[in-house]
Every structure is written in structure tokens, then in C-alpha cells.
N, C-alpha and C. Protein backbone atom coordinates (compact mmCIF):
# COMPACT_ATOMS: atom_id res chain seq x y z
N UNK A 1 -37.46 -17.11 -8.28
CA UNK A 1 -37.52 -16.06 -7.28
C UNK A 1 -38.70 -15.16 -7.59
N UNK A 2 -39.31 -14.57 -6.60
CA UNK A 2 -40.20 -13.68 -6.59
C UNK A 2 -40.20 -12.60 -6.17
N UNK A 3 -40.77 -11.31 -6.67
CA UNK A 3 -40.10 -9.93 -6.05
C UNK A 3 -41.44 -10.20 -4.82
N UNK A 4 -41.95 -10.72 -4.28
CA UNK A 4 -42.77 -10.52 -3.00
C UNK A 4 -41.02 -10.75 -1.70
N UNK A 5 -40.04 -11.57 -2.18
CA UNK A 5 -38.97 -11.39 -1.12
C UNK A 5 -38.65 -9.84 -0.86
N UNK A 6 -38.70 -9.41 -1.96
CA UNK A 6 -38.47 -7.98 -1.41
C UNK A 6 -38.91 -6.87 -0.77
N UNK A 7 -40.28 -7.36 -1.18
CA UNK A 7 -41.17 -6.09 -0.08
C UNK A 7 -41.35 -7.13 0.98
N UNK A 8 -41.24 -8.77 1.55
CA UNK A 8 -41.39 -8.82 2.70
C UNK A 8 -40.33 -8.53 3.13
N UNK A 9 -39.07 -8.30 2.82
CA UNK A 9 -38.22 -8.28 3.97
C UNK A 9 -38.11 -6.39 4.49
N UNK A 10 -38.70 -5.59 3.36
CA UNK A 10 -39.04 -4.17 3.84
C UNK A 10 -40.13 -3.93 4.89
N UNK A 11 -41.13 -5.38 5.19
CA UNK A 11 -42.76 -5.46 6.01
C UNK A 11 -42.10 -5.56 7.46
N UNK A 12 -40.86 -7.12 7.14
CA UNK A 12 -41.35 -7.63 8.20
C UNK A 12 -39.53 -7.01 9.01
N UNK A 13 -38.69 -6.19 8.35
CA UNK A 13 -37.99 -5.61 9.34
C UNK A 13 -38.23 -4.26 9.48
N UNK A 14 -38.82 -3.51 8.67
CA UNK A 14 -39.31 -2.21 9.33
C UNK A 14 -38.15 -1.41 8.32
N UNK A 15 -37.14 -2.08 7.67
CA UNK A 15 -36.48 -1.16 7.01
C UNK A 15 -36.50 -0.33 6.08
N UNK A 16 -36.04 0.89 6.08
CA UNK A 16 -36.26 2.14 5.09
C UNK A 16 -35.26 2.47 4.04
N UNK A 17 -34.50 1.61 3.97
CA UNK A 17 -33.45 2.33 3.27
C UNK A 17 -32.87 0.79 2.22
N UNK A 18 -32.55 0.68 1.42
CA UNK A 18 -32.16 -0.24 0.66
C UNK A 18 -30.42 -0.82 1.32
N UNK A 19 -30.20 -0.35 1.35
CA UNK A 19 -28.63 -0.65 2.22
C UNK A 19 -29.05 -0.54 3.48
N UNK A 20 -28.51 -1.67 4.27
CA UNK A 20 -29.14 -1.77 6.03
C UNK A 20 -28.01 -1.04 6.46
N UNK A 21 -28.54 -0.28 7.59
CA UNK A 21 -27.46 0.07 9.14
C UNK A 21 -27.03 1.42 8.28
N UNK A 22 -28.54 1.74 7.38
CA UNK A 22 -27.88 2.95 6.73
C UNK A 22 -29.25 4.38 7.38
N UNK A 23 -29.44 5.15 7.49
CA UNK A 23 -30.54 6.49 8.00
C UNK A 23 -30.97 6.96 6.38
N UNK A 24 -31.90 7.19 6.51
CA UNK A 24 -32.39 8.03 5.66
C UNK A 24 -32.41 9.10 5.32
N UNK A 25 -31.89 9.76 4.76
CA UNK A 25 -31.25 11.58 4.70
C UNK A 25 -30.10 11.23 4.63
N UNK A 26 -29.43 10.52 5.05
CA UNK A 26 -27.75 10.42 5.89
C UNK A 26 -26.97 10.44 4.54
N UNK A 27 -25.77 11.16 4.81
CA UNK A 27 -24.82 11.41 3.66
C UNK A 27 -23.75 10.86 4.55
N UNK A 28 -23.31 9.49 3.19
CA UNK A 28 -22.38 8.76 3.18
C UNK A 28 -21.57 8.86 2.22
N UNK A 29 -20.63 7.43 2.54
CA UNK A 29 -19.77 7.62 1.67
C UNK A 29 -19.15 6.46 1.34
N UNK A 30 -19.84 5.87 0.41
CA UNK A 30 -20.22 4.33 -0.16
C UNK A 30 -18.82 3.40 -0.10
N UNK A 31 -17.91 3.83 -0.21
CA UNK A 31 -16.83 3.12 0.20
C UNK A 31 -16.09 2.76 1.51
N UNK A 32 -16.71 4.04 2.43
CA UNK A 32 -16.22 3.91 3.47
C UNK A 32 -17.22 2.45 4.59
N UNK A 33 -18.49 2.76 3.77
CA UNK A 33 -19.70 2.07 4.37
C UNK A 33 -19.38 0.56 4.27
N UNK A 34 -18.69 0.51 3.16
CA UNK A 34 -18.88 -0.97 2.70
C UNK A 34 -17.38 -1.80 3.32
N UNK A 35 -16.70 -0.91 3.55
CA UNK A 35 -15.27 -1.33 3.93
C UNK A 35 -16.02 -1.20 5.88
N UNK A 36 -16.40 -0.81 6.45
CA UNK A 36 -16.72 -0.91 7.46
C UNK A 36 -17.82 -2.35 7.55
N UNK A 37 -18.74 -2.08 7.09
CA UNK A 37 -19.42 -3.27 6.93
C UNK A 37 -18.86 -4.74 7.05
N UNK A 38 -17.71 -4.94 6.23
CA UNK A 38 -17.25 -6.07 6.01
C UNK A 38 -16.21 -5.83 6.86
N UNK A 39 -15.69 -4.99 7.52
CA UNK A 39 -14.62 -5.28 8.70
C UNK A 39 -15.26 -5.72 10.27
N UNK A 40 -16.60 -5.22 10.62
CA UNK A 40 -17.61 -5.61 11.31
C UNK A 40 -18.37 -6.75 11.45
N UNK A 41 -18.09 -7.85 10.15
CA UNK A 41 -18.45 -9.08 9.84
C UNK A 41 -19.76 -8.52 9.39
N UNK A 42 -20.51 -7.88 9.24
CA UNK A 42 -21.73 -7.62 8.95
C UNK A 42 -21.95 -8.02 6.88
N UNK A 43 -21.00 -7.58 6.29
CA UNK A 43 -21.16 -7.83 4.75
C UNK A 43 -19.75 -9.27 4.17
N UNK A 44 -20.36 -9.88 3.55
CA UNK A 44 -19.13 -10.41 3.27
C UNK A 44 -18.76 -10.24 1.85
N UNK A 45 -18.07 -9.93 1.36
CA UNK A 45 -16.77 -9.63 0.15
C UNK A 45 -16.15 -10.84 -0.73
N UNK A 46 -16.56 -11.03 -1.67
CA UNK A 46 -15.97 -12.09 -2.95
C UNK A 46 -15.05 -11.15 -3.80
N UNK A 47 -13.56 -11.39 -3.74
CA UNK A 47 -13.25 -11.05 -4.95
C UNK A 47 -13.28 -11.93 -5.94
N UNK A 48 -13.44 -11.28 -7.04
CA UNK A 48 -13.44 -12.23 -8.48
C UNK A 48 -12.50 -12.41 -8.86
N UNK A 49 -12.04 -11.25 -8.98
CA UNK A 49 -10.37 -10.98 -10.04
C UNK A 49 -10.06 -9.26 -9.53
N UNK A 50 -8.58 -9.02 -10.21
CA UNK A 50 -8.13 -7.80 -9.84
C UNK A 50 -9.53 -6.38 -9.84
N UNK A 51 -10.46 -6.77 -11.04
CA UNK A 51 -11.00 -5.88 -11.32
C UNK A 51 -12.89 -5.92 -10.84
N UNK A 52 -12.94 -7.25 -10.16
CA UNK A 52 -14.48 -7.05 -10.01
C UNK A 52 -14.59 -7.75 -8.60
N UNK A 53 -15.15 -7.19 -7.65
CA UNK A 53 -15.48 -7.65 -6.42
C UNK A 53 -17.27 -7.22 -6.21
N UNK A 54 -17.95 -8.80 -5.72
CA UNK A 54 -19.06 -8.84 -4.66
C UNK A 54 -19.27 -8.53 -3.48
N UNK A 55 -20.19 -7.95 -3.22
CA UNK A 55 -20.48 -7.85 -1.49
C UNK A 55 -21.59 -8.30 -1.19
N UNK A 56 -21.83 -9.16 -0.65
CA UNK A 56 -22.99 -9.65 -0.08
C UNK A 56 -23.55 -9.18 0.91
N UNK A 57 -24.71 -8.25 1.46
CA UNK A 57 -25.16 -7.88 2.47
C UNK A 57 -26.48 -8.76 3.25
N UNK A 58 -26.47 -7.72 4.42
CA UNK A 58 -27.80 -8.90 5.09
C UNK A 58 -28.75 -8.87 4.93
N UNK A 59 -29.24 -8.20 3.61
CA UNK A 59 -30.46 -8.03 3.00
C UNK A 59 -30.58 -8.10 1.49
N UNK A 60 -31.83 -8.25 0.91
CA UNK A 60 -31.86 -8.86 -0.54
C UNK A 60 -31.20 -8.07 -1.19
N UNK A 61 -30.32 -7.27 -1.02
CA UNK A 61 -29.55 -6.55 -1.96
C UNK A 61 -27.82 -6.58 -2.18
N UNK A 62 -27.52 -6.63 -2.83
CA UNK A 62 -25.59 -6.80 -3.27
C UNK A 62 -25.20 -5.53 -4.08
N UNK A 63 -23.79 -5.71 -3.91
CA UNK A 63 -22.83 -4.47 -4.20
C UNK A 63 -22.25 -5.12 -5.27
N UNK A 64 -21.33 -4.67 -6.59
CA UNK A 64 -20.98 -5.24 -7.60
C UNK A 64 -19.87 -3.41 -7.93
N UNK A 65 -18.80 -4.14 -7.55
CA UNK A 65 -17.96 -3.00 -7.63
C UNK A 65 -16.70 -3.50 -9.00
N UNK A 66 -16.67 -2.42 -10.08
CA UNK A 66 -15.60 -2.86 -11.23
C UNK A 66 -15.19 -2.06 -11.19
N UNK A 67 -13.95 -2.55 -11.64
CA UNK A 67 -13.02 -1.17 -12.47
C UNK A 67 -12.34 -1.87 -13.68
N UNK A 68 -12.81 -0.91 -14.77
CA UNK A 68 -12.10 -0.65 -16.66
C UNK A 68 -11.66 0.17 -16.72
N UNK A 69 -10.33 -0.51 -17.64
CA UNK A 69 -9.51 0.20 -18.49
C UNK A 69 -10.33 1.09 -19.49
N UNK A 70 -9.89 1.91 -19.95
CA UNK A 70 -10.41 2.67 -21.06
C UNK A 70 -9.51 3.41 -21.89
N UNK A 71 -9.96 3.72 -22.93
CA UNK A 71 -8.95 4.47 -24.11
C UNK A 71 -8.53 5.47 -22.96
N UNK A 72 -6.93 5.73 -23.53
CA UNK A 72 -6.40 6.93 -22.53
C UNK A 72 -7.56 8.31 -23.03
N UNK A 73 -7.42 9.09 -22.03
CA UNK A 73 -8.50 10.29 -21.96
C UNK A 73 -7.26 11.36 -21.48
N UNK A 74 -6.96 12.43 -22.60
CA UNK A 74 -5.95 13.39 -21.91
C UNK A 74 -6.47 14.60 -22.22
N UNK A 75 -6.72 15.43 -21.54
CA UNK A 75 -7.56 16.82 -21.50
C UNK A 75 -6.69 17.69 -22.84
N UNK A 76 -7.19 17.87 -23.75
CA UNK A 76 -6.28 18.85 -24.67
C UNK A 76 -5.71 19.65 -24.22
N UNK A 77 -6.23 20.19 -23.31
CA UNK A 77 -5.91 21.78 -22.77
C UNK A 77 -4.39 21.89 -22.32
N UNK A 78 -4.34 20.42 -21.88
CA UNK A 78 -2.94 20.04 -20.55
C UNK A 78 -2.02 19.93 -22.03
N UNK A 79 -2.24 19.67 -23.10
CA UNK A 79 -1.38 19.20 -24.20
C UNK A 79 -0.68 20.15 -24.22
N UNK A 80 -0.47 22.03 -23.86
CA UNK A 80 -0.49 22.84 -24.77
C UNK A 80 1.19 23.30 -24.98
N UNK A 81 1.92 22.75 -23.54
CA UNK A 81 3.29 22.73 -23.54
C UNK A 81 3.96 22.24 -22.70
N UNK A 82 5.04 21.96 -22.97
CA UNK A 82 6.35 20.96 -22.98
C UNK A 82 6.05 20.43 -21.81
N UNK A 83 5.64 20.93 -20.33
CA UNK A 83 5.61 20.19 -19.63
C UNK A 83 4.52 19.20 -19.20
N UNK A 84 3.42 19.95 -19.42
CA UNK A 84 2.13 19.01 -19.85
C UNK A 84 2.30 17.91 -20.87
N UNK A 85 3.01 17.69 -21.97
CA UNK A 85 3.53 16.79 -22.27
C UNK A 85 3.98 15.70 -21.86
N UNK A 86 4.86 16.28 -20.91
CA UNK A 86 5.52 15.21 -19.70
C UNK A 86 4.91 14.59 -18.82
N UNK A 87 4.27 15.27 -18.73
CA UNK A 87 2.92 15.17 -17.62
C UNK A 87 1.80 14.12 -17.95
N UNK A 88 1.88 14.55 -19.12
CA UNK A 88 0.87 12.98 -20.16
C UNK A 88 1.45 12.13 -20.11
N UNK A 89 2.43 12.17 -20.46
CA UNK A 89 2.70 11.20 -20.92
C UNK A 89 3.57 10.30 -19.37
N UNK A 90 3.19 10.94 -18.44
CA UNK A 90 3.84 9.93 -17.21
C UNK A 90 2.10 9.82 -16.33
N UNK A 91 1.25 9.65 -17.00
CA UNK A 91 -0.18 9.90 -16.81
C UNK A 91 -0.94 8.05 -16.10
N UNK A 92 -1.53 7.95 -15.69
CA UNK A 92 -1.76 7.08 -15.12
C UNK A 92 -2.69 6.43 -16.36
N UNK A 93 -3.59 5.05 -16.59
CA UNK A 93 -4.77 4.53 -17.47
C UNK A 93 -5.65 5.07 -16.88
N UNK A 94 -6.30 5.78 -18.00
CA UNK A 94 -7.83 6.06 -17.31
C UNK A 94 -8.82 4.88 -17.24
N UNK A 95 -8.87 4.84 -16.07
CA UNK A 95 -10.09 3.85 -15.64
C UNK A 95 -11.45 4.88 -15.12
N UNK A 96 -12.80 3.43 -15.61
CA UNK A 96 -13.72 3.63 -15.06
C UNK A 96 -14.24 2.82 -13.50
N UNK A 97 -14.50 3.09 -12.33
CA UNK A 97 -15.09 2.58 -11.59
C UNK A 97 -16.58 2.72 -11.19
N UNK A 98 -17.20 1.68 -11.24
CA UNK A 98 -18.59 1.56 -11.44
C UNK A 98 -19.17 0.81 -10.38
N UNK A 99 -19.90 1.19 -8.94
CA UNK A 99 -20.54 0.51 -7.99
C UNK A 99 -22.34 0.47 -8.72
N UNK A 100 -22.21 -0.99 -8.75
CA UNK A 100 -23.92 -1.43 -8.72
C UNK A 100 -24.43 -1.97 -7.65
N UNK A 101 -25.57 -1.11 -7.40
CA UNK A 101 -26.45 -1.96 -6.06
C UNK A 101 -27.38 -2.87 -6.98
N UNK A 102 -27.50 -3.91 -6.49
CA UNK A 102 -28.59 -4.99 -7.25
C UNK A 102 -29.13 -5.60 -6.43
N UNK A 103 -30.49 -6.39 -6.92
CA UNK A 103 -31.12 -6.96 -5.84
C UNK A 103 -31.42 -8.49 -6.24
N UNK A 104 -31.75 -9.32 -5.25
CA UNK A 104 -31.19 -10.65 -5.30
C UNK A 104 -32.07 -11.09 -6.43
N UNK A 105 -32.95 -10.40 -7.41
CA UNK A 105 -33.77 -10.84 -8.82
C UNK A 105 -32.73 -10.93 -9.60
N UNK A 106 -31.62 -10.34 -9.75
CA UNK A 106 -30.47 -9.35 -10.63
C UNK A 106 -31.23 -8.63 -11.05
N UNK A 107 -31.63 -7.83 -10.60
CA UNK A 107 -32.33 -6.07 -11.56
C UNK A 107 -30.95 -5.13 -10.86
N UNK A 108 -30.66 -4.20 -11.54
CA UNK A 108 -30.02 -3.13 -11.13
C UNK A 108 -30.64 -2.10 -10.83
N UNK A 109 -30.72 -1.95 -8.80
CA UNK A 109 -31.64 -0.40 -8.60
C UNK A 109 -31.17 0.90 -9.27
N UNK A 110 -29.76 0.83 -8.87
CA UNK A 110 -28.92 1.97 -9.22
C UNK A 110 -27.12 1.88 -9.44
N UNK A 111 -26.87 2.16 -10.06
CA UNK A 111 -25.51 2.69 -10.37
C UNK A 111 -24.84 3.73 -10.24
N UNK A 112 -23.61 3.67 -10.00
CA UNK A 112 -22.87 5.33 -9.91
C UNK A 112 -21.24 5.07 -10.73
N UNK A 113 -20.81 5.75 -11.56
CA UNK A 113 -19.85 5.54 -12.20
C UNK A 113 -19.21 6.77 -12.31
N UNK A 114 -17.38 6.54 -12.21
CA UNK A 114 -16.57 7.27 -11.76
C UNK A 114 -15.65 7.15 -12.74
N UNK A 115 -15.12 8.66 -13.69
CA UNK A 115 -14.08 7.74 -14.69
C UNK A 115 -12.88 9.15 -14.66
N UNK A 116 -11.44 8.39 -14.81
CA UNK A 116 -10.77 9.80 -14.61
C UNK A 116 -9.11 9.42 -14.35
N UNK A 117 -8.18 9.55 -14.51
CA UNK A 117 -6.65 9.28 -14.55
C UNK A 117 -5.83 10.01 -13.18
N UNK A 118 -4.98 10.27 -13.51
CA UNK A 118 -3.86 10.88 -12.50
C UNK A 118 -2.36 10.91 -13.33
N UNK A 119 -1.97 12.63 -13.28
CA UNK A 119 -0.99 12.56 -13.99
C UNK A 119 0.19 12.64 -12.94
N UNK A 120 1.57 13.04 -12.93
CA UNK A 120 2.58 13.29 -11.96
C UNK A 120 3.70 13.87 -12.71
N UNK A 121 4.18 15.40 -12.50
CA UNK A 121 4.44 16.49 -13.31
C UNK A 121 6.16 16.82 -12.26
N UNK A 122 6.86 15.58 -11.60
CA UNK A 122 7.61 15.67 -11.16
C UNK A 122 7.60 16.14 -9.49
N UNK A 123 6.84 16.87 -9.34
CA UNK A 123 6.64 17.10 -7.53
C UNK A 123 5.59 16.18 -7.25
N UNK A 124 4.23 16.45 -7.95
CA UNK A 124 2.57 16.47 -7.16
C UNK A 124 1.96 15.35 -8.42
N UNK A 125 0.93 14.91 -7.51
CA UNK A 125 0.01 14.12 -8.26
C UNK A 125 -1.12 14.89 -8.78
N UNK A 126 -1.35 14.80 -10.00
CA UNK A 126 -2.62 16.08 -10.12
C UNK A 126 -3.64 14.73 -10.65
N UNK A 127 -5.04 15.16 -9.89
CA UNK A 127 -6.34 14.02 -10.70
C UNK A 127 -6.61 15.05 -12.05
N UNK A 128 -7.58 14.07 -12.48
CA UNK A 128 -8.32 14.62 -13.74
C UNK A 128 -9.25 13.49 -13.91
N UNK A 129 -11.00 14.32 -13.41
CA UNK A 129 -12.17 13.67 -13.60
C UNK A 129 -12.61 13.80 -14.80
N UNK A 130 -12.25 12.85 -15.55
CA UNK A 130 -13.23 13.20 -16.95
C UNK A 130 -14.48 12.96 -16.72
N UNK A 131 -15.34 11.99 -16.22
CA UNK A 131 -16.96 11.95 -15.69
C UNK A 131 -17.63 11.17 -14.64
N UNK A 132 -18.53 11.82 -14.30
CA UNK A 132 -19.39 10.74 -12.98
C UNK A 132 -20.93 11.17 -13.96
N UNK A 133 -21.33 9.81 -13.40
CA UNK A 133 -22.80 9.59 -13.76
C UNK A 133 -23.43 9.01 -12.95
N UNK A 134 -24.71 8.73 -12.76
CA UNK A 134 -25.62 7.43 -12.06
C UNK A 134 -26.18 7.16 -12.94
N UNK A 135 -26.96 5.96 -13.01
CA UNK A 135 -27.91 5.01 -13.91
C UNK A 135 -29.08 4.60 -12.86
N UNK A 136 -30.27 4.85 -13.13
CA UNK A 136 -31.01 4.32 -12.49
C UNK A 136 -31.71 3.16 -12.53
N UNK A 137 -32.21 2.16 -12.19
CA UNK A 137 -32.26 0.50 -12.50
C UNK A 137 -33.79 0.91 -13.60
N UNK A 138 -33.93 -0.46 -14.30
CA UNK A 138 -35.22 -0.45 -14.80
C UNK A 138 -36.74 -0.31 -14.23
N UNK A 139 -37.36 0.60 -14.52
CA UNK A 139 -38.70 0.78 -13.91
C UNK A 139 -38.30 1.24 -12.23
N UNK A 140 -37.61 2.22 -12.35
CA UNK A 140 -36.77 2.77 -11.01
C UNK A 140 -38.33 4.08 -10.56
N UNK A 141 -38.13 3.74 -9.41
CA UNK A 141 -38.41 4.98 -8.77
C UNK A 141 -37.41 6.04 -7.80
N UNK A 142 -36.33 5.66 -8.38
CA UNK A 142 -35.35 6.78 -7.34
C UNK A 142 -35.30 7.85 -8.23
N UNK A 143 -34.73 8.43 -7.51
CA UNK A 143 -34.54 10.33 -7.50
C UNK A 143 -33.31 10.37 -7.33
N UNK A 144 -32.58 11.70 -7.66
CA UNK A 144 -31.13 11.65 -7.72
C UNK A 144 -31.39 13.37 -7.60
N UNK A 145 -30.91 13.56 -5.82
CA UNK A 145 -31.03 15.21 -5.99
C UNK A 145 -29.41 15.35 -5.72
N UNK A 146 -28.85 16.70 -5.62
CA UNK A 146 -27.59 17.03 -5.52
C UNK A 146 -26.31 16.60 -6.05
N UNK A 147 -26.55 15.97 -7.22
CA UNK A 147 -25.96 15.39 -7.78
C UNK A 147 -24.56 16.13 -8.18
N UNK A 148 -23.42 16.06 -8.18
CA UNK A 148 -22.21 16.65 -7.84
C UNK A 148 -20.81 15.47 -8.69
N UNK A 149 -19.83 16.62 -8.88
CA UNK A 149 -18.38 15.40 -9.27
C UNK A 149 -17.63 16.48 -9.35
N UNK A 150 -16.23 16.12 -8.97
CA UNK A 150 -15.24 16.71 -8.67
C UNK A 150 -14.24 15.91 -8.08
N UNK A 151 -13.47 16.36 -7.69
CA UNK A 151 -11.73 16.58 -6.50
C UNK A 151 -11.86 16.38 -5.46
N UNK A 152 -11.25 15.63 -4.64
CA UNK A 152 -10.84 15.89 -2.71
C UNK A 152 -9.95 15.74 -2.65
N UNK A 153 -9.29 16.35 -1.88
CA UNK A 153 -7.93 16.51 -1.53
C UNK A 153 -8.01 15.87 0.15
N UNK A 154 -7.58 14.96 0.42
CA UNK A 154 -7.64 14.34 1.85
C UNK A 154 -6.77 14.73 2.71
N UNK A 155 -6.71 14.72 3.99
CA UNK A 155 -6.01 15.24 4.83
C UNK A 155 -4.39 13.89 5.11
N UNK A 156 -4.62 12.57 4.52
CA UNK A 156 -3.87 11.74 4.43
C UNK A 156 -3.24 11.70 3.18
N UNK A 157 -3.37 12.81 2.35
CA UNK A 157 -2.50 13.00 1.36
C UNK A 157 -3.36 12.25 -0.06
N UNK A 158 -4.58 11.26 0.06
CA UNK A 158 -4.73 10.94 -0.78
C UNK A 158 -5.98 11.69 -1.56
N UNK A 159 -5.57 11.95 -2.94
CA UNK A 159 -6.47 12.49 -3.59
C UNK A 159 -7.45 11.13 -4.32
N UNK A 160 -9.01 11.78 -4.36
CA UNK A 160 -10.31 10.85 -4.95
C UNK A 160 -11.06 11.84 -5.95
N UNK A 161 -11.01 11.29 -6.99
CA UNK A 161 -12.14 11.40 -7.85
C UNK A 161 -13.66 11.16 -7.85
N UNK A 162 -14.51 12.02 -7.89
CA UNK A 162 -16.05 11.17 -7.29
C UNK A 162 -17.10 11.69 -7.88
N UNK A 163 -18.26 11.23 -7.65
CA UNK A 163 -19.77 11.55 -8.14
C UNK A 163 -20.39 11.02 -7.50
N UNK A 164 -21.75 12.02 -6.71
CA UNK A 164 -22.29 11.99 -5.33
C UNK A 164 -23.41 12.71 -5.58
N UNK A 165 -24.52 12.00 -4.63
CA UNK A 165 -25.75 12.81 -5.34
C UNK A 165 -26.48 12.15 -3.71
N UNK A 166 -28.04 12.74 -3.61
CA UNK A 166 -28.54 11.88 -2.72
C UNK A 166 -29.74 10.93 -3.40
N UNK A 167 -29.58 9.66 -3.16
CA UNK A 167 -30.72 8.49 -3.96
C UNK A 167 -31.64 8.34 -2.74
N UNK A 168 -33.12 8.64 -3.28
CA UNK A 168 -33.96 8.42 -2.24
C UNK A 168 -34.93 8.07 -3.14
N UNK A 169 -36.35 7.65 -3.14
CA UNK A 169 -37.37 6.84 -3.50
C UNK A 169 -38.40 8.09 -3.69
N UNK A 170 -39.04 7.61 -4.58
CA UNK A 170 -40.04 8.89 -5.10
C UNK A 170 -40.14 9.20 -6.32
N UNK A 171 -41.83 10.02 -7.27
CA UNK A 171 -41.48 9.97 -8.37
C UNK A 171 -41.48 11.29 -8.32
């Protein structure tokens, strides 16, 4: 393979953005994109196993979505009494989830990784983000402005853990 596939297919469709059917500026929301995509027939989806799924898109680039186990992670702070206790200890595995965009060389442009549990204290589900990061691929020229992690609380009741930034090209 040759990286000339990659800048022709940026020549000869005019596209700006590394993920197609995506705007430039546009704030998304990488899961929602990709689950639309592949319900549209537009991406198609390999799972591997419980923990690692492909996406194939219509351009030289793929999605590589995991999720790891990891040593439990319990905030000391929550340790400090009896019911936080309980609370741990009815605590979900902290996992990491990790979306890689890659391109059909296998180089990794970019990464974004999400790591963090969920405890349940008898009423409510409470999250707990221990970290978000990005990785930028080798010999990268992206940029990572607004970079952000935290909580949502959804209007369908489900709470997400996340790390969100905007990736655009530039040194």
C-alpha cells in the first residue's frame, strides 16, 4: 500500500474531513455518528468479540472501538463511610473504552479514551470518570482544542462518561 491512496481520495472527492458525511467545525458525537452510519447502510460493523468491534467506512479510514477491564479504580474520598462502602463495593469494573480512527496503512490518526465505573448506593446510579485522554497518531498534524471530560445526565435516564475536544488539522 501506498499513502498516495490517501491524498488521492482527499483530490479526487473534494473531501475535508477524515470521517465522510461529516462538516468541518461540526460538533458531534462519535457514537451517535457511527451508529447512524451503519443503520443507513453507509458503514459496515465487524464484531470481533464482546470487547472489540470494526467499522469499516467509505473511505480509507476505519473505526476500532475496545473496551478493558482494568484494576478496580475507587475514589478514596467515597471510602470515607459506611455507606460509600456499600456503594463500592456494589460498584461496577472499571473499564476503559478506547475509539481509534485508523487509516487503511494501519497508522493511528487519532485516539480518544474513556475510563471510569458506576457505583449504585441503593436508589441512583452515580458515574465516576476517573480519565479521558486523546492520543494523536504518529507524525500527526491534528490539534486538539476544547478538550473537556466529565458527566451527562440524559434526558432517557442514561448517564455517559466522556472526553471531547475538537480534532482539526494544523500545526
Amino acid at each position: 500500500m501506498n499513502e498516495s491512496l490517501i491524498t488521492d481520495y482527499f483530490v479526487n472527492t473534494n473531501q475535508k474531513t477524515v470521517l465522510p458525511e461529516t462538516e468541518a467545525d461540526s460538533d458531534m458525537d462519535l457514537k451517535s455518528y457511527l451508529r447512524t452510519n451503519i443503520e443507513n447502510g453507509n458503514f459496515k460493523e465487524h464484531i470481533i468479540s464482546d470487547n472489540v468491534k470494526i467499522t469499516l467506512t467509505d473511505s480509507p479510514f476505519f473505526i476500532v472501538e475496545t473496551v478493558t477491564d482494568d484494576e478496580q479504580v475507587i475514589d478514596s474520598a467515597l471510602l470515607s463511610s459506611d455507606m460509600a462502602k456499600l456503594a463500592a463495593s456494589q460498584a461496577t469494573p472499571t473499564k476503559t473504552y478506547t475509539l481509534d480512527v485508523k487509516s487503511i496503512l494501519g497508522n493511528t490518526i487519532f485516539s480518544i479514551s474513556v475510563q471510569g465505573y458506576f457505583t449504585y448506593n441503593g436508589t441512583a446510579v452515580n458515574p465516576h470518570l476517573v480519565d479521558a485522554w486523546y492520543n494523536k497518531g504518529t507524525l500527526s498534524i491534528w490539534q486538539v482544542d476544547d478538550w473537556e471530560e466529565g458527566v451527562t445526565y440524559e434526558m432517557t435516564g442514561k448517564v455517559r462518561i466522556f472526553g471531547k475536544g475538537k480534532f482539526h488539522f494544523g500545526l
